[in-house]
PDB file of N, CA and C in Angstrom:
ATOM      1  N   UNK A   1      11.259  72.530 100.187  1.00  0.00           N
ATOM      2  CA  UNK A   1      12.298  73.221  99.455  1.00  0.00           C
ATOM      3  C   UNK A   1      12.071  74.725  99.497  1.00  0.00           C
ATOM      4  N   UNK A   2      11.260  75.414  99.400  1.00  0.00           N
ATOM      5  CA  UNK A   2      10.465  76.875  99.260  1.00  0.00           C
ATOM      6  C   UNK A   2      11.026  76.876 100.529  1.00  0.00           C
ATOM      7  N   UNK A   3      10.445  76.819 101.919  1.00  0.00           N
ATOM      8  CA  UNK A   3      11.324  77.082 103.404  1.00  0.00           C
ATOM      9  C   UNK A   3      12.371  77.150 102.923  1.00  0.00           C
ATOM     10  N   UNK A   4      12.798  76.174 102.981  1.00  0.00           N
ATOM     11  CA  UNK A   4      14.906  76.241 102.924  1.00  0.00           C
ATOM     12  C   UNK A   4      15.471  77.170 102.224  1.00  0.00           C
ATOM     13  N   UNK A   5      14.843  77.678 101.016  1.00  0.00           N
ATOM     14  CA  UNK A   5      15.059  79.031 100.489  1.00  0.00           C
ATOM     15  C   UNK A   5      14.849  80.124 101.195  1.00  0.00           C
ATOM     16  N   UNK A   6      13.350  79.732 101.602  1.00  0.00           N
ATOM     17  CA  UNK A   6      13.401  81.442 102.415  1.00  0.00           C
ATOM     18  C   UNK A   6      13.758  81.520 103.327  1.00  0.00           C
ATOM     19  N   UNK A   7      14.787  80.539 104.206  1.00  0.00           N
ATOM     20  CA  UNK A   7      15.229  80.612 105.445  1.00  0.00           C
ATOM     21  C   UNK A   7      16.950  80.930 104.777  1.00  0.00           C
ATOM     22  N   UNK A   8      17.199  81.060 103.436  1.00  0.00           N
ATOM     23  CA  UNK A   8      18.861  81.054 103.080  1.00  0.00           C
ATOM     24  C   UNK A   8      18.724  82.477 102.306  1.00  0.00           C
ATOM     25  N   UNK A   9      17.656  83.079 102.071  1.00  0.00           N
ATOM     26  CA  UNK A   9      17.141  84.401 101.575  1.00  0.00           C
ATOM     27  C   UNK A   9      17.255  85.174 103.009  1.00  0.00           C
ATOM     28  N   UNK A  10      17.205  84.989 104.042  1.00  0.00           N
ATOM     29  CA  UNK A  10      17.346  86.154 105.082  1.00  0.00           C
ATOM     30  C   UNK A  10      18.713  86.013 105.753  1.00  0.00           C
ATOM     31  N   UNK A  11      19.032  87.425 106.303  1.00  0.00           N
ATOM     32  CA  UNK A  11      20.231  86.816 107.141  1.00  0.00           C
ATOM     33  C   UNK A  11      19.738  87.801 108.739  1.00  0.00           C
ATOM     34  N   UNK A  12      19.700  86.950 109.584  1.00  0.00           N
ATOM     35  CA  UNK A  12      18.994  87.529 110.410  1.00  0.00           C
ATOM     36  C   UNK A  12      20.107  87.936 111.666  1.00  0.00           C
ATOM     37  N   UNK A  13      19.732  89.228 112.295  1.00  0.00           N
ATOM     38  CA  UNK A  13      20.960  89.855 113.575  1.00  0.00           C
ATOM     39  C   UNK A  13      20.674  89.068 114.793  1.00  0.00           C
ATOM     40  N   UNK A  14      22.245  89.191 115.239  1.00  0.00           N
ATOM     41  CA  UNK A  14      22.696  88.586 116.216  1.00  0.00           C
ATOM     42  C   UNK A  14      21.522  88.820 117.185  1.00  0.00           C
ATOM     43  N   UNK A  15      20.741  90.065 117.591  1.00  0.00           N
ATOM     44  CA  UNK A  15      20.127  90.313 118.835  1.00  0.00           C
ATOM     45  C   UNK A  15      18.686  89.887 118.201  1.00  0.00           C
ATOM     46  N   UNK A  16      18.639  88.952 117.185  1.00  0.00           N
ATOM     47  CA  UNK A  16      17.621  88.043 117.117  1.00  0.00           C
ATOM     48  C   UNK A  16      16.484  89.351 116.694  1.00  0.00           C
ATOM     49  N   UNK A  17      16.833  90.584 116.016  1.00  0.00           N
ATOM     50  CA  UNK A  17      15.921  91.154 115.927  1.00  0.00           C
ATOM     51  C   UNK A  17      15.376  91.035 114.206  1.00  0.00           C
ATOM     52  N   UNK A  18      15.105  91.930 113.624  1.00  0.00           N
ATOM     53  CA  UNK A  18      14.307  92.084 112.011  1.00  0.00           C
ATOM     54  C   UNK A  18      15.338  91.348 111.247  1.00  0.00           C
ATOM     55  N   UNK A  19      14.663  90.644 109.942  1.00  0.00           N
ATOM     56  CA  UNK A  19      15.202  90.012 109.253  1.00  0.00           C
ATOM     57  C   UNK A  19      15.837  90.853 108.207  1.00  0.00           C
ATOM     58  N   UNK A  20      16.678  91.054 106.813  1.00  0.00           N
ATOM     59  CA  UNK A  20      16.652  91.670 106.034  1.00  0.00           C
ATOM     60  C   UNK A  20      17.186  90.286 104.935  1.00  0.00           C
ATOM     61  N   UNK A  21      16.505  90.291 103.748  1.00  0.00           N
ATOM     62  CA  UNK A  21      16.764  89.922 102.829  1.00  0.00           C
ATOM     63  C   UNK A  21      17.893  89.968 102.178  1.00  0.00           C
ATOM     64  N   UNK A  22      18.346  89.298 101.938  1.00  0.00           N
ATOM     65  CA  UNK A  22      19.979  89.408 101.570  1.00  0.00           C
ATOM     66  C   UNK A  22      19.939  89.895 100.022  1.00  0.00           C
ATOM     67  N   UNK A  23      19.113  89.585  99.000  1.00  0.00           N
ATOM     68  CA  UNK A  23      18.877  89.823  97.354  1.00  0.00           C
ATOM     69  C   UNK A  23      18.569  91.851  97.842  1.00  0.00           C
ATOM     70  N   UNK A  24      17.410  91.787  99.046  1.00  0.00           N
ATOM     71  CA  UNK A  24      17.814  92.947  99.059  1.00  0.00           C
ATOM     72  C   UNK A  24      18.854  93.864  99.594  1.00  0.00           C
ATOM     73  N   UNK A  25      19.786  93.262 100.243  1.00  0.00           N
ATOM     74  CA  UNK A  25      21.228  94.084 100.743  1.00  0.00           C
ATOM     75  C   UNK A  25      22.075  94.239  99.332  1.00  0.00           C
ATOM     76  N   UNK A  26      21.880  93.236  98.769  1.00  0.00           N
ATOM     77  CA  UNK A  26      22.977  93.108  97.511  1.00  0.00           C
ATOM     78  C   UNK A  26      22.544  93.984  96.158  1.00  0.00           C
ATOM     79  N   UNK A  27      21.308  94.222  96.244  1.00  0.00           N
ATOM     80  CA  UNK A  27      20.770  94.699  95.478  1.00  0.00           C
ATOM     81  C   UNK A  27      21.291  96.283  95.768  1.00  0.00           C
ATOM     82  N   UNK A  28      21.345  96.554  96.864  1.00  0.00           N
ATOM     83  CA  UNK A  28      21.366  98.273  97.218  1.00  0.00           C
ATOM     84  C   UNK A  28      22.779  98.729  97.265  1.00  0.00           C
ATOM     85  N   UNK A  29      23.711  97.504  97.903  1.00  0.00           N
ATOM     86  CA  UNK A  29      25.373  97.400  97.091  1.00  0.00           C
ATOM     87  C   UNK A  29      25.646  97.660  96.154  1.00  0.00           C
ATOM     88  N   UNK A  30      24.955  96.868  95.262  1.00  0.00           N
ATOM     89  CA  UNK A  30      25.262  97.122  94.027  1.00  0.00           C
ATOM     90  C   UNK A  30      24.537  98.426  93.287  1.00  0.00           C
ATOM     91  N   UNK A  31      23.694  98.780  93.240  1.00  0.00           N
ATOM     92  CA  UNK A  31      23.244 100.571  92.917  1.00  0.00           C
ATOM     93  C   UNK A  31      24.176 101.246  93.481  1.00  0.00           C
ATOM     94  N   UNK A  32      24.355 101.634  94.910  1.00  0.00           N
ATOM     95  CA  UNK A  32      25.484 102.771  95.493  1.00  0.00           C
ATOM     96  C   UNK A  32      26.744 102.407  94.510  1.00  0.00           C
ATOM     97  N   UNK A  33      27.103 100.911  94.275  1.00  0.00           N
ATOM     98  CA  UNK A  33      28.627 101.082  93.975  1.00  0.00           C
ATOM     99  C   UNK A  33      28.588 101.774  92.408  1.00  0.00           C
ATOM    100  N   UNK A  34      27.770 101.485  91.866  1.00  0.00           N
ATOM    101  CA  UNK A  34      27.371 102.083  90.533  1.00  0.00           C
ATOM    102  C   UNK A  34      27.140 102.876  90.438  1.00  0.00           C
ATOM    103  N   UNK A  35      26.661 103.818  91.394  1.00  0.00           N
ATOM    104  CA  UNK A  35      26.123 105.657  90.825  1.00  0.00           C
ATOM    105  C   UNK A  35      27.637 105.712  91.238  1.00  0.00           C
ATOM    106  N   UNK A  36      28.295 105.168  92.415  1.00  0.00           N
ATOM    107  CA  UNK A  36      29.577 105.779  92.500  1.00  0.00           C
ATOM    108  C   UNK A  36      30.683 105.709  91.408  1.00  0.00           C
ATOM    109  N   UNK A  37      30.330 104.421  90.316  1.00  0.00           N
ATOM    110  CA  UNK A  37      31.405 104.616  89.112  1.00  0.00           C
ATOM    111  C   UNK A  37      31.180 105.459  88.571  1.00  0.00           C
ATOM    112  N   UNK A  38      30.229 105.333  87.861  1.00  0.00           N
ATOM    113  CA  UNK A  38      29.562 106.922  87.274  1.00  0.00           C
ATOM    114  C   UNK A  38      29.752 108.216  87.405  1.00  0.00           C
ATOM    115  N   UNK A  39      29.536 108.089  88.803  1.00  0.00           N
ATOM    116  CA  UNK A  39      29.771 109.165  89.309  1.00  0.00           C
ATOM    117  C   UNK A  39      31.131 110.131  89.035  1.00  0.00           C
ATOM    118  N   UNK A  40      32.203 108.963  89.403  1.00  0.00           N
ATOM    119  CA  UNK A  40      33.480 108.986  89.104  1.00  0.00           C
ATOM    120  C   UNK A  40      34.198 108.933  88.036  1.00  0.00           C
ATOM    121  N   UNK A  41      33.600 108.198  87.131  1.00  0.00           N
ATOM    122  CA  UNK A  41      34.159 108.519  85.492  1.00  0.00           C
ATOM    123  C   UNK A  41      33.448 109.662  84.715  1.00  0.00           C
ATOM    124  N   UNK A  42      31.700 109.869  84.629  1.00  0.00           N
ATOM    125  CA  UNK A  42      31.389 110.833  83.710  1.00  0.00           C
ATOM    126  C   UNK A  42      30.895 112.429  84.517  1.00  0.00           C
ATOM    127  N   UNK A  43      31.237 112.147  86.106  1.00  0.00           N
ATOM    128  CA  UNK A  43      31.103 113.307  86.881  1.00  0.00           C
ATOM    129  C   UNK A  43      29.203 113.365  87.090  1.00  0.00           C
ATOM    130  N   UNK A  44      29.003 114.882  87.142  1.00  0.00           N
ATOM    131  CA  UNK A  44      27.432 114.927  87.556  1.00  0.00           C
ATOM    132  C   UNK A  44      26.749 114.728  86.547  1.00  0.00           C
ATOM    133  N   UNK A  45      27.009 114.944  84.939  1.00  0.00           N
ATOM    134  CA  UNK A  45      26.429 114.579  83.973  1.00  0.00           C
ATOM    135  C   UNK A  45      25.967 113.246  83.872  1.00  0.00           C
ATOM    136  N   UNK A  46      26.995 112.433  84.344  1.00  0.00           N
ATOM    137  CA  UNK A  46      26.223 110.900  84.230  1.00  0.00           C
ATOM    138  C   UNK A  46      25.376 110.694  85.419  1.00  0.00           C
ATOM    139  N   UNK A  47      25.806 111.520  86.719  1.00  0.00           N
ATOM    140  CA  UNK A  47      24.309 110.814  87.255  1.00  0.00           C
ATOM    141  C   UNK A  47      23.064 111.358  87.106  1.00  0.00           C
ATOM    142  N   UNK A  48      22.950 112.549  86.314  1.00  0.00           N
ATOM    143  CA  UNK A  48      21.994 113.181  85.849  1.00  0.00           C
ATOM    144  C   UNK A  48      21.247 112.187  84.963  1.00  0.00           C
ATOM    145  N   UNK A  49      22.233 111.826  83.567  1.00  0.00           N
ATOM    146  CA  UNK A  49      21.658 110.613  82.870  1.00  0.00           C
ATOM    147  C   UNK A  49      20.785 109.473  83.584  1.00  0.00           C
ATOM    148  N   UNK A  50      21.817 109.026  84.415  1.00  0.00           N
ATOM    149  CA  UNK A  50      21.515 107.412  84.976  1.00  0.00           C
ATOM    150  C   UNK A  50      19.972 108.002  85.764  1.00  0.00           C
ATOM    151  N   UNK A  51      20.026 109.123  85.919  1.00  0.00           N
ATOM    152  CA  UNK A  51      18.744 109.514  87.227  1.00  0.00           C
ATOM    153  C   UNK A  51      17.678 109.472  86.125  1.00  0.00           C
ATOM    154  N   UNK A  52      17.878 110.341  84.996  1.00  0.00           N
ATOM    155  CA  UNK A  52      16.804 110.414  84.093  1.00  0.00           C
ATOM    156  C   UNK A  52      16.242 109.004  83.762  1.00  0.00           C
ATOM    157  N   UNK A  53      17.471 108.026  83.291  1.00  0.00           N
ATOM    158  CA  UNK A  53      17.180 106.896  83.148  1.00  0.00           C
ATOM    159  C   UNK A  53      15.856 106.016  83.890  1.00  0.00           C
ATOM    160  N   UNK A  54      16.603 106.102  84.910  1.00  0.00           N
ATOM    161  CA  UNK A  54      15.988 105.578  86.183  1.00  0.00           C
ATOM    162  C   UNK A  54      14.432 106.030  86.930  1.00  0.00           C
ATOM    163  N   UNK A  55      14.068 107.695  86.698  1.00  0.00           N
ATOM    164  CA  UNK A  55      12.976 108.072  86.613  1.00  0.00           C
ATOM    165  C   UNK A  55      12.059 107.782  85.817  1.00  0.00           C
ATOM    166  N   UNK A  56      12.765 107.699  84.144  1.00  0.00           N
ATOM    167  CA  UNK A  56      11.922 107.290  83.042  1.00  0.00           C
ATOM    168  C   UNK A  56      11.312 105.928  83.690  1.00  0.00           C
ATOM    169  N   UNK A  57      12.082 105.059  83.792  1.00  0.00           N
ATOM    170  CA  UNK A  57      11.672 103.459  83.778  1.00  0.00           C
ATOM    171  C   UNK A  57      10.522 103.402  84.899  1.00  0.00           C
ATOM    172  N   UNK A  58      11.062 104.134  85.897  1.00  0.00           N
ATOM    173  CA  UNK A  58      10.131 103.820  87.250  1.00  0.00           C
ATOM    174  C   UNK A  58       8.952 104.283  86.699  1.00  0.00           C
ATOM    175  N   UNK A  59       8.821 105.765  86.425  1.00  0.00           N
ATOM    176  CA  UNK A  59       7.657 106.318  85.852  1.00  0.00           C
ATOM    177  C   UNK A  59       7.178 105.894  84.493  1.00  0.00           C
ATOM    178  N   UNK A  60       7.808 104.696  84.117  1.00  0.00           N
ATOM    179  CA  UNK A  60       6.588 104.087  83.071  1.00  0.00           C
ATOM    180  C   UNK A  60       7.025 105.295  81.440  1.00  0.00           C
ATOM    181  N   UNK A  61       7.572 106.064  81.756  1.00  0.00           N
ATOM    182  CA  UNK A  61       7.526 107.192  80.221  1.00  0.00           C
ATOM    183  C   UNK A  61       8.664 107.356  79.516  1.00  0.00           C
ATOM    184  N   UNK A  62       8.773 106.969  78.283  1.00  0.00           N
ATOM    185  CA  UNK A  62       9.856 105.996  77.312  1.00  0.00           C
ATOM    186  C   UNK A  62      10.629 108.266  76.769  1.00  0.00           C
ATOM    187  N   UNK A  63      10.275 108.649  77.172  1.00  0.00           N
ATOM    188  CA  UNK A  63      10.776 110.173  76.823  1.00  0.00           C
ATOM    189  C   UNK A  63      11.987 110.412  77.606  1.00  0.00           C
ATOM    190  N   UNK A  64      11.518 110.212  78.762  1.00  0.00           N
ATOM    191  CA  UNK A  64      12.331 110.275  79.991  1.00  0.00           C
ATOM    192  C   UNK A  64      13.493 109.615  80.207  1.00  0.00           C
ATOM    193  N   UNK A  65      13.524 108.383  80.363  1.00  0.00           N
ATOM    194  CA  UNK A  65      13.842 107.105  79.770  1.00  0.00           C
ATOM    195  C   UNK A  65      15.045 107.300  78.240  1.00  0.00           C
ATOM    196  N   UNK A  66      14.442 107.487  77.670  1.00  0.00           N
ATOM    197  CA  UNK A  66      15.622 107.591  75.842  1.00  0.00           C
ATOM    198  C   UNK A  66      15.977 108.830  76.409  1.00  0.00           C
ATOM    199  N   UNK A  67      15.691 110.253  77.271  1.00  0.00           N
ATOM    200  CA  UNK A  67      16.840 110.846  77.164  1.00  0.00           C
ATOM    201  C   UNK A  67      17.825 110.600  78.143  1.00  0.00           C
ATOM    202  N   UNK A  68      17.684 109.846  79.027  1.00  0.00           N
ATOM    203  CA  UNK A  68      18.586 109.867  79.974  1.00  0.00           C
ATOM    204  C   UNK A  68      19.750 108.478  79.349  1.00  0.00           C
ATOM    205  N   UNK A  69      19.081 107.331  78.647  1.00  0.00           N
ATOM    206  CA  UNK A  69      19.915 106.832  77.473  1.00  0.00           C
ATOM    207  C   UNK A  69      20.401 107.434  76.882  1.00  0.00           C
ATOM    208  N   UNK A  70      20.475 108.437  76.036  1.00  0.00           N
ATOM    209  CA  UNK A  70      20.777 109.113  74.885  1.00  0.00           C
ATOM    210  C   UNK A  70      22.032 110.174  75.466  1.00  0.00           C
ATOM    211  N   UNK A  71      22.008 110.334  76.544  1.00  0.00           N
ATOM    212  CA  UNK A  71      22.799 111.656  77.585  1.00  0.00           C
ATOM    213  C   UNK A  71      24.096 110.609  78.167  1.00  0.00           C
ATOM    214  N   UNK A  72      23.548 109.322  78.812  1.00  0.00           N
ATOM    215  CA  UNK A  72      24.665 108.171  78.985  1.00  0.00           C
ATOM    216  C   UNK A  72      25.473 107.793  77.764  1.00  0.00           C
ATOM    217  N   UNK A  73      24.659 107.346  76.845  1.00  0.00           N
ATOM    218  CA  UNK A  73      25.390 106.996  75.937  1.00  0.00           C
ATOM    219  C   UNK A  73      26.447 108.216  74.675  1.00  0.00           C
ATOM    220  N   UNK A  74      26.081 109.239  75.026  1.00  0.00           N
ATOM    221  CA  UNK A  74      27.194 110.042  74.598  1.00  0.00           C
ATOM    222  C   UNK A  74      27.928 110.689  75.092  1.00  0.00           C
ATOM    223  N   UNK A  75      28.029 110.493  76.627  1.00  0.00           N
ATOM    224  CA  UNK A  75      28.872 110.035  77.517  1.00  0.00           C
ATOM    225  C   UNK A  75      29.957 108.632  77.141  1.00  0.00           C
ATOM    226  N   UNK A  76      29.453 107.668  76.930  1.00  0.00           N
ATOM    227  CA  UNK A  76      29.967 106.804  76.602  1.00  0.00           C
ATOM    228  C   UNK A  76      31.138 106.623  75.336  1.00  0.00           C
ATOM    229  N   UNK A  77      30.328 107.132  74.264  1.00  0.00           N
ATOM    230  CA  UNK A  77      30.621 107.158  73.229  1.00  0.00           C
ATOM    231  C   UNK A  77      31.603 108.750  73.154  1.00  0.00           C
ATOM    232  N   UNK A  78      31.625 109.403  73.854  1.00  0.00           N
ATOM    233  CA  UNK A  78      31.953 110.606  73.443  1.00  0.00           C
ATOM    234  C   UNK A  78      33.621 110.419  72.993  1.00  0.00           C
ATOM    235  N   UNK A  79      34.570 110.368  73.441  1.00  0.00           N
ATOM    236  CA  UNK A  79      36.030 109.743  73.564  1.00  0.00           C
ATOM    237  C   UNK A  79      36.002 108.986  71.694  1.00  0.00           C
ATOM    238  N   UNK A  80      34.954 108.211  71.549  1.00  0.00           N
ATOM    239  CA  UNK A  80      35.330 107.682  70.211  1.00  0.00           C
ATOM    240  C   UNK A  80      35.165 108.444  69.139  1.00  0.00           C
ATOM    241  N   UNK A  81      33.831 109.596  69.450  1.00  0.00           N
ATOM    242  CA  UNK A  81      33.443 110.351  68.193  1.00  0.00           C
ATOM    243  C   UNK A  81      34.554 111.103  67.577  1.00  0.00           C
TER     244      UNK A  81
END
């Protein structure tokens, strides 16, 4: 069963060359299409946020992290205040 997965986890090219993981194609789809909403509804401010976000988490430091939350989310929220 484990084979049959990891043989339905790759999708491999026609010229029989490198494999690529399909969780990882979909995975990188889905980020681009998302900085591009962002991008497109809260302009450079939100990808500033989402970046802070995204630096915080990678780098492990909850500062970084809550402000780039805190910068999204009043983005978010801003329209209701």
């Amino acid at each position: 069963m484990v084979a049959n997965f990891a043989q339905l986890a790759k999708v491999y090219l026609p010229e029989g060359g490198k494999a690529m993981p399909v969780l990882a194609l979909v995975s990188a789809v889905f980020v681009i299409a998302f900085e591009q909403i962002v991008q497109w509804r809260y302009g450079a401010t939100g990808i500033v946020g989402l970046l802070l976000l995204t630096i915080g988490i990678k780098a492990k430091s909850p500062s970084v992290s809550s402000a780039g939350a805190v910068l999204l989310a009043l983005l978010v929220a801003g329209p209701a205040l």
